[in-house]
Protein backbone atom coordinates (compact mmCIF):
# COMPACT_ATOMS: atom_id res chain seq x y z
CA UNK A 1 0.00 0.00 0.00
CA UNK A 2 1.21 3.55 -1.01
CA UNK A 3 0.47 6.38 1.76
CA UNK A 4 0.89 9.75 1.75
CA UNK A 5 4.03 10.69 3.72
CA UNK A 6 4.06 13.99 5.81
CA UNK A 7 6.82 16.02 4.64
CA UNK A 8 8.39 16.15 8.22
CA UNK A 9 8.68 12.48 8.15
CA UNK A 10 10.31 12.45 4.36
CA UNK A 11 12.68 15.67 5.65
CA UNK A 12 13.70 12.82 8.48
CA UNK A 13 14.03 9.98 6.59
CA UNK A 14 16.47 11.76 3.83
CA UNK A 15 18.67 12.86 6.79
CA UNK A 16 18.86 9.27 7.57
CA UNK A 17 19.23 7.15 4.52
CA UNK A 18 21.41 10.26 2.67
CA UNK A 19 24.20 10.80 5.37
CA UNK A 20 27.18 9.10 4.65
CA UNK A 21 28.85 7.18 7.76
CA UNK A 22 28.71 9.53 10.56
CA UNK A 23 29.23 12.63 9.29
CA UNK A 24 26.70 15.53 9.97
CA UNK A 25 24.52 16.48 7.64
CA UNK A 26 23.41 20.25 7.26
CA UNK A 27 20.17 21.48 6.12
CA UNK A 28 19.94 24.63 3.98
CA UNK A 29 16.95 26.55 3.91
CA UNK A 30 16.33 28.48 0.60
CA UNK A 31 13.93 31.23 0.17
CA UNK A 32 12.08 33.11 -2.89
CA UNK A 33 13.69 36.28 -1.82
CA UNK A 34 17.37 35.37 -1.74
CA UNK A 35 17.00 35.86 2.33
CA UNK A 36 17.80 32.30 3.56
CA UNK A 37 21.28 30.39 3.93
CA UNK A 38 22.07 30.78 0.51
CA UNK A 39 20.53 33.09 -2.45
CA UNK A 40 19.48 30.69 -4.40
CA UNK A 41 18.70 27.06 -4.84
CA UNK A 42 21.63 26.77 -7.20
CA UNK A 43 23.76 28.45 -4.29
CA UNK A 44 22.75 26.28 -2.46
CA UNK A 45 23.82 22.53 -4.22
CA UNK A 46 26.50 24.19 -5.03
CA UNK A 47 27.60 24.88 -1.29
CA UNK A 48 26.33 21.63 -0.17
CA UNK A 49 28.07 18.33 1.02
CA UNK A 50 26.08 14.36 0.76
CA UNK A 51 24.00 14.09 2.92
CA UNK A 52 22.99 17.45 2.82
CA UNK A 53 19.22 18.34 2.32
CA UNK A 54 17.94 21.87 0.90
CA UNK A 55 14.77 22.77 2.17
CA UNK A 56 12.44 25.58 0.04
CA UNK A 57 10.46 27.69 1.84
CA UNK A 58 7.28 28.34 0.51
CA UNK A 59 6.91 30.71 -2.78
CA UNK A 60 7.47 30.74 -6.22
CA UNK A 61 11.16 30.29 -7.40
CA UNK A 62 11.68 31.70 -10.75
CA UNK A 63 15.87 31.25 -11.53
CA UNK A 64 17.30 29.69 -14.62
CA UNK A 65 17.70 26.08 -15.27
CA UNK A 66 19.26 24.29 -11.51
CA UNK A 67 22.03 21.84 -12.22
CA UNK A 68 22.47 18.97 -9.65
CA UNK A 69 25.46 17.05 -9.64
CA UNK A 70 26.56 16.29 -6.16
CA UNK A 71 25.79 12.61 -4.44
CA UNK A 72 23.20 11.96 -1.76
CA UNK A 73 21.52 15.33 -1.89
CA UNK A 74 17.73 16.34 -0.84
CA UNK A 75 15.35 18.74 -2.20
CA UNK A 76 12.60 19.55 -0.01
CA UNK A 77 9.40 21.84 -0.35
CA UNK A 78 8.91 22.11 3.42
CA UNK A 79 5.34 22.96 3.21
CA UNK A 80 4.14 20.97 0.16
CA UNK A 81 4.29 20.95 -3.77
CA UNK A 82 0.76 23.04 -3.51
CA UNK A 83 3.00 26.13 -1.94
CA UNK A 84 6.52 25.82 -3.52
CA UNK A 85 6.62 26.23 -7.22
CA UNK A 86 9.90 25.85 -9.40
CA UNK A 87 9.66 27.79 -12.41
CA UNK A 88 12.38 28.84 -15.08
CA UNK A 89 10.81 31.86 -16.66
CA UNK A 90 11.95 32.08 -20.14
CA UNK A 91 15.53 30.27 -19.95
CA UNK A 92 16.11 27.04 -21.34
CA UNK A 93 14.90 23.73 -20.12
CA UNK A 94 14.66 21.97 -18.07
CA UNK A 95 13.73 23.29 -14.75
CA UNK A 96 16.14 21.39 -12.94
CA UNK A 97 18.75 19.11 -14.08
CA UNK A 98 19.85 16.56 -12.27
CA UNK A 99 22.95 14.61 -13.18
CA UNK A 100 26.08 14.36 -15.30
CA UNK A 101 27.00 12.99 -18.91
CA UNK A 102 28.27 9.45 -18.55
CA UNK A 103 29.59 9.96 -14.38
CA UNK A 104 27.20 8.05 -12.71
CA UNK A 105 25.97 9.81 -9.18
CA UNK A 106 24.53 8.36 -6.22
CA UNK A 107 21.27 9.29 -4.11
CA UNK A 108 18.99 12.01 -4.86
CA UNK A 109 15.61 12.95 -3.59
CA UNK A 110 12.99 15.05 -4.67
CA UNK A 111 9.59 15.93 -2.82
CA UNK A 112 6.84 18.37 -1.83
CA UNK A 113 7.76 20.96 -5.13
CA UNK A 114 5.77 22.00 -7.83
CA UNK A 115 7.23 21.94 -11.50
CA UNK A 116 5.52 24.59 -13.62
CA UNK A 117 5.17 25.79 -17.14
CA UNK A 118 8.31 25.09 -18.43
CA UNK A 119 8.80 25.37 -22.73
CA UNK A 120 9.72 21.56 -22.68
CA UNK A 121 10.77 18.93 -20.02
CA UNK A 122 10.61 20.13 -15.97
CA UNK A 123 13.16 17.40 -14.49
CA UNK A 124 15.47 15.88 -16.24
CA UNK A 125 17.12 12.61 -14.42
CA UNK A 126 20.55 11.18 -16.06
CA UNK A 127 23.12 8.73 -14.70
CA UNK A 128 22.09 8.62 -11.78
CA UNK A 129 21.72 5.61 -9.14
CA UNK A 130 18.90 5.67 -6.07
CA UNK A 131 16.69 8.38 -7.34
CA UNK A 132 13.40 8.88 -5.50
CA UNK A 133 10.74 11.55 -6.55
CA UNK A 134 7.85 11.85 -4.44
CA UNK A 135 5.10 14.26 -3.45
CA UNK A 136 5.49 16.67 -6.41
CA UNK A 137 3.55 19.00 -8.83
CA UNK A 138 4.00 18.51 -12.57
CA UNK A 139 1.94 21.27 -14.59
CA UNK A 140 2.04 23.27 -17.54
CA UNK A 141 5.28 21.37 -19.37
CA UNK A 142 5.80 20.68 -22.18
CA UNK A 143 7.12 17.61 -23.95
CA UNK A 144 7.40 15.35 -21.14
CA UNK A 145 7.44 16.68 -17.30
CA UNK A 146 9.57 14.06 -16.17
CA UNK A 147 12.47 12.45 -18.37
CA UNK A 148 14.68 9.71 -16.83
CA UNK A 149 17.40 8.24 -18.34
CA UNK A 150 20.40 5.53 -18.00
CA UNK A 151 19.95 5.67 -14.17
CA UNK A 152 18.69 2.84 -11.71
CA UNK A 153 16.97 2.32 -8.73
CA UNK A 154 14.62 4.90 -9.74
CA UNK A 155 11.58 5.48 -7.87
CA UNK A 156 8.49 7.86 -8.92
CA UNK A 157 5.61 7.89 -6.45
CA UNK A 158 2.48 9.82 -5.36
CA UNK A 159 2.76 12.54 -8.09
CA UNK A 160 0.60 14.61 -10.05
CA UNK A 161 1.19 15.21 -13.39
CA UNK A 162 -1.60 17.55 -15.78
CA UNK A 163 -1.97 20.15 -18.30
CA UNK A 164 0.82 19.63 -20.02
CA UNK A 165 2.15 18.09 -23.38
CA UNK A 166 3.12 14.70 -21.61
CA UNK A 167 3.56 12.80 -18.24
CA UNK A 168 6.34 10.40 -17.40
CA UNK A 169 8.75 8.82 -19.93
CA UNK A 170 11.76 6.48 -18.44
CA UNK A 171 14.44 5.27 -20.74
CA UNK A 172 14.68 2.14 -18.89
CA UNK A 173 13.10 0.63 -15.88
CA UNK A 174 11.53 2.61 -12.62
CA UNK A 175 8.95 1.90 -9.83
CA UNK A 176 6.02 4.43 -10.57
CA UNK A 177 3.85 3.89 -7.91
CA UNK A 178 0.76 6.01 -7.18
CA UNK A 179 0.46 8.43 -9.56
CA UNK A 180 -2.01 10.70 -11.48
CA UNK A 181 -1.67 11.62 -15.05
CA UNK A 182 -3.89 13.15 -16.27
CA UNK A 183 -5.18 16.18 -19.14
CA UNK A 184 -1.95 16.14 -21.07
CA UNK A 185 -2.13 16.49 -24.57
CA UNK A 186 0.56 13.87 -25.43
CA UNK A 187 1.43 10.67 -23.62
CA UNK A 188 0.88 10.27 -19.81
CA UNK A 189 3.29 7.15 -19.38
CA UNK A 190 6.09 6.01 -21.34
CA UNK A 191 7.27 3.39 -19.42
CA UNK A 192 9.13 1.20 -20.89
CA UNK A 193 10.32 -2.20 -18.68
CA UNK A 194 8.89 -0.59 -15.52
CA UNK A 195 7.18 -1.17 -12.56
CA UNK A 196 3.64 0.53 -12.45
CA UNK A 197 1.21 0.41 -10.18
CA UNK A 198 -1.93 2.06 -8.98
CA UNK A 199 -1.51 4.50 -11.20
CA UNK A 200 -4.42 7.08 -12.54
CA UNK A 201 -4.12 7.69 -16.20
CA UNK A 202 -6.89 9.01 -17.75
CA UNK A 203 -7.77 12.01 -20.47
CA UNK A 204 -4.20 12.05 -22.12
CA UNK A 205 -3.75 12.05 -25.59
CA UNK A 206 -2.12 8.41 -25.36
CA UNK A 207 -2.54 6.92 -22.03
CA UNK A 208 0.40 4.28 -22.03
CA UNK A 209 2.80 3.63 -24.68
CA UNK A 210 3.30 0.00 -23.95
CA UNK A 211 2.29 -2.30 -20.58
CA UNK A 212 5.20 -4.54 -19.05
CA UNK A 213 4.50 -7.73 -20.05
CA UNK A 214 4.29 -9.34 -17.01
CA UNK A 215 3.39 -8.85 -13.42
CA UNK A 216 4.78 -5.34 -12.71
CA UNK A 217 1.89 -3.46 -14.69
CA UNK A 218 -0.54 -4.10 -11.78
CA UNK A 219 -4.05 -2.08 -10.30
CA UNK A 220 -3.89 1.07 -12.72
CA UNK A 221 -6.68 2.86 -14.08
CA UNK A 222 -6.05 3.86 -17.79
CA UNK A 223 -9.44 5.42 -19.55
CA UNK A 224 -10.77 7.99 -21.40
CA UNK A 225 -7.51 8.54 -23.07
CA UNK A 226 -6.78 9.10 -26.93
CA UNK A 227 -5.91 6.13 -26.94
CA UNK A 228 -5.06 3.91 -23.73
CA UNK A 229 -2.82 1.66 -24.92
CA UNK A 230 -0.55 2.13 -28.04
CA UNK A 231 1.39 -0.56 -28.51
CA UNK A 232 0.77 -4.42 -27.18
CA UNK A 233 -1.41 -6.14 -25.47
CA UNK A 234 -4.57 -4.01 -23.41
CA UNK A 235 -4.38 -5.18 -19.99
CA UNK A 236 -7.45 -4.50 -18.71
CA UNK A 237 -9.06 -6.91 -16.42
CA UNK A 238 -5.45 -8.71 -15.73
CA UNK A 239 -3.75 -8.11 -12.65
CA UNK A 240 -6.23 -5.66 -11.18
CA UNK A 241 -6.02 -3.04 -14.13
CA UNK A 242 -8.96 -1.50 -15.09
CA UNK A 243 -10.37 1.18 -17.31
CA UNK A 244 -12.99 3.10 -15.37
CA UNK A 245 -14.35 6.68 -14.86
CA UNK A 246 -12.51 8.01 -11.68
CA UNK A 247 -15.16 9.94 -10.43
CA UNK A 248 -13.31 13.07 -9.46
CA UNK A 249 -14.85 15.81 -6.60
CA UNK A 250 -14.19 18.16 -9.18
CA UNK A 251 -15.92 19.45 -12.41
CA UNK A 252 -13.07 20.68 -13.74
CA UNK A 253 -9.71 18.95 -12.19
CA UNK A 254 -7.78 19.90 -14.79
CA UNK A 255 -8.67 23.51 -14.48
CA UNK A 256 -8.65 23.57 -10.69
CA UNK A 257 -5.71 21.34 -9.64
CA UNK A 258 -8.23 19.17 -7.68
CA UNK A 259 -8.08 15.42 -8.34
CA UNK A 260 -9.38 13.89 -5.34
CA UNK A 261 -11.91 11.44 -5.63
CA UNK A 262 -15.47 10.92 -4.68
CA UNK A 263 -16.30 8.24 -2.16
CA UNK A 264 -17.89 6.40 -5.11
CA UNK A 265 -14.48 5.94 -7.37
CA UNK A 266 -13.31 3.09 -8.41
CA UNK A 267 -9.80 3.84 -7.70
CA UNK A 268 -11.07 4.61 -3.94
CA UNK A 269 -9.47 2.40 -1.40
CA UNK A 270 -12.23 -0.72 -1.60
CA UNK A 271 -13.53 0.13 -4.62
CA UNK A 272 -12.29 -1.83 -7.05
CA UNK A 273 -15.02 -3.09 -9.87
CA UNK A 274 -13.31 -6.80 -9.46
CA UNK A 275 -12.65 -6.91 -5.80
CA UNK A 276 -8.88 -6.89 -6.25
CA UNK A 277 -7.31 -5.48 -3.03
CA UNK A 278 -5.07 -2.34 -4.77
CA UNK A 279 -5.78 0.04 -2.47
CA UNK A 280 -5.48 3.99 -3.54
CA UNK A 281 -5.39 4.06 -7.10
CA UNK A 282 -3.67 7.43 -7.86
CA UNK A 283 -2.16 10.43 -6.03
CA UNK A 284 -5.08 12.07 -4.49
CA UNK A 285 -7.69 10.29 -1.71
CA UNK A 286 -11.24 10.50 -1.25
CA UNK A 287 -12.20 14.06 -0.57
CA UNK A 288 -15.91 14.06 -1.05
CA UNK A 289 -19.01 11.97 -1.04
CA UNK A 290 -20.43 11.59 -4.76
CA UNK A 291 -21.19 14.70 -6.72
CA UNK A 292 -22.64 15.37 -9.64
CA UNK A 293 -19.96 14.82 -12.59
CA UNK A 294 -20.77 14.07 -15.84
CA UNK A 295 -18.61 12.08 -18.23
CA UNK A 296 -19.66 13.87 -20.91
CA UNK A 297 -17.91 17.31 -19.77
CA UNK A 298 -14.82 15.83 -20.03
CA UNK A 299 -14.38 16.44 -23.69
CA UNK A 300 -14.40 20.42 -22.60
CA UNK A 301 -11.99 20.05 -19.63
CA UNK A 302 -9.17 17.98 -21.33
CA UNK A 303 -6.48 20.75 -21.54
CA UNK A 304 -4.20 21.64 -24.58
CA UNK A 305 -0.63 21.75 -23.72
CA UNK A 306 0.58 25.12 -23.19
């Protein structure tokens, strides 16, 4: 089962798992206005040590592209992807970089940020080993959001991804656990050999370029998409996958941001059409009883990318 984790407990954890041996770590707190321990979040990897975490206080940061290449660092929105955006204005993509051509780097964490309205991909992922992105906002990208490539141990959980031009797409293998993809104009999940389950895909222009072909492509709702499944075998109805309406709170999620679900969705803990014990399919719990929705707006709130 996939919870949501409070970002105190994530902010502990990282300090854990990151630190190497017994050497301190040292937080860094970052704000919008250039008035924390270092100007900006750039500053900030730059200046830090593994097992160092940056925490972002709430605001919107709008700096050119952020380069990561340091081992065993943490990125933290302290309160929450809905209150600390990343943004990079009109530089280049992506919004953050994390990596480095062919030098393979160890241990980096993402969580509680919001990626916004960047021309092309948000986060870029490369060579990199023990990657974990959790928590976070993707909205308003183009091409894909998220872009991982030659890197392992890769984990990609409890995120939102909508409005943009795509979703997820992993040049290799990942865990993506617990997601929701949803609205974007191109593909929500470009997978390739990974790991997915009890994820929400649904109103994309391609929901999933191709299913695992065995036991890893497990409880996920893919429906209403362009088309759900564009190359392979449909998996419906195998290993707890389904294709149902999710029965959002919302008339408009896509507009509003708000993809929790009514008590009556199928992707709500116990809900499952077959019986099949997922649990929470998707990023966002139960938030109302049922409401009104009808399927038939949903041609009028599937979003263009931007």
């Amino acid at each position: 089962m996939h919870g949501r984790i409070a970002v105190t407990t994530i902010v502990a954890s990282i300090l854990i798992v990151c630190a190497p041996g017994n050497a301190p770590a040292r937080s860094w707190l970052v704000r919008p206005d250039g008035s924390g321990d270092a100007p900006t979040i750039q500053a900030a990897i730059d200046g830090a040590a593994p097992g160092d975490t940056i925490l972002l206080a709430p605001g919107v940061y709008d700096q050119p592209t952020i380069n990561c290449r340091r081992d065993s660092l943490a990125i933290v929105g302290v309160a929450g992807a809905a209150e600390t955006m990343l943004r990079n204005g009109m530089s280049p993509p992506p919004i953050l970089e994390v990596g480095e051509w062919f030098r393979t780097k160890r241990r980096f964490s993402i969580a509680g940020v919001t990626f916004a309205d960047s021309p092309a991909l948000a986060l870029c992922v490369r060579f990199f080993q023990d990657v974990t992105i959790e928590d976070c906002i993707f909205t308003g990208n183009g091409l894909f959001a998220l872009f991982v490539e030659t890197s392992a141990g890769v984990i990609i959980r409890d995120n939102l991804f909508y409005a943009g031009a795509g979703g997820i797409c992993v040049d290799g293998a990942a865990e993506i656990t617990g997601n929701t993809i949803a609205f974007n104009g191109g593909t929500g999940l470009d997978g390739g050999a990974s790991a997915a389950r009890c994820n929400l895909i649904v109103g994309n222009g391609v929901g999933v370029v191709s299913a695992a072909p065995d036991s890893t492509f497990r409880c996920n709702d893919v429906y209403g998409n362009g088309t759900d499944y564009l190359v392979g075998d449909d998996p419906t109805g195998l290993r707890g996958n389904i294709s149902a309406f999710p029965a959002f709170c919302a008339a408009d999620p896509s507009g509003t941001g708000n993809f929790l679900l009514q008590s009556c969705s199928p992707c709500a803990p116990g809900n499952h059409p077959a019986g099949v014990a997922c649990g929470l399919i998707g990023a966002r719990p139960v938030g109302c009883g049922p409401t009104a929705v009808s399927r038939a707006s949903w041609g009028a709130i599937k979003s263009p990318p931007r």
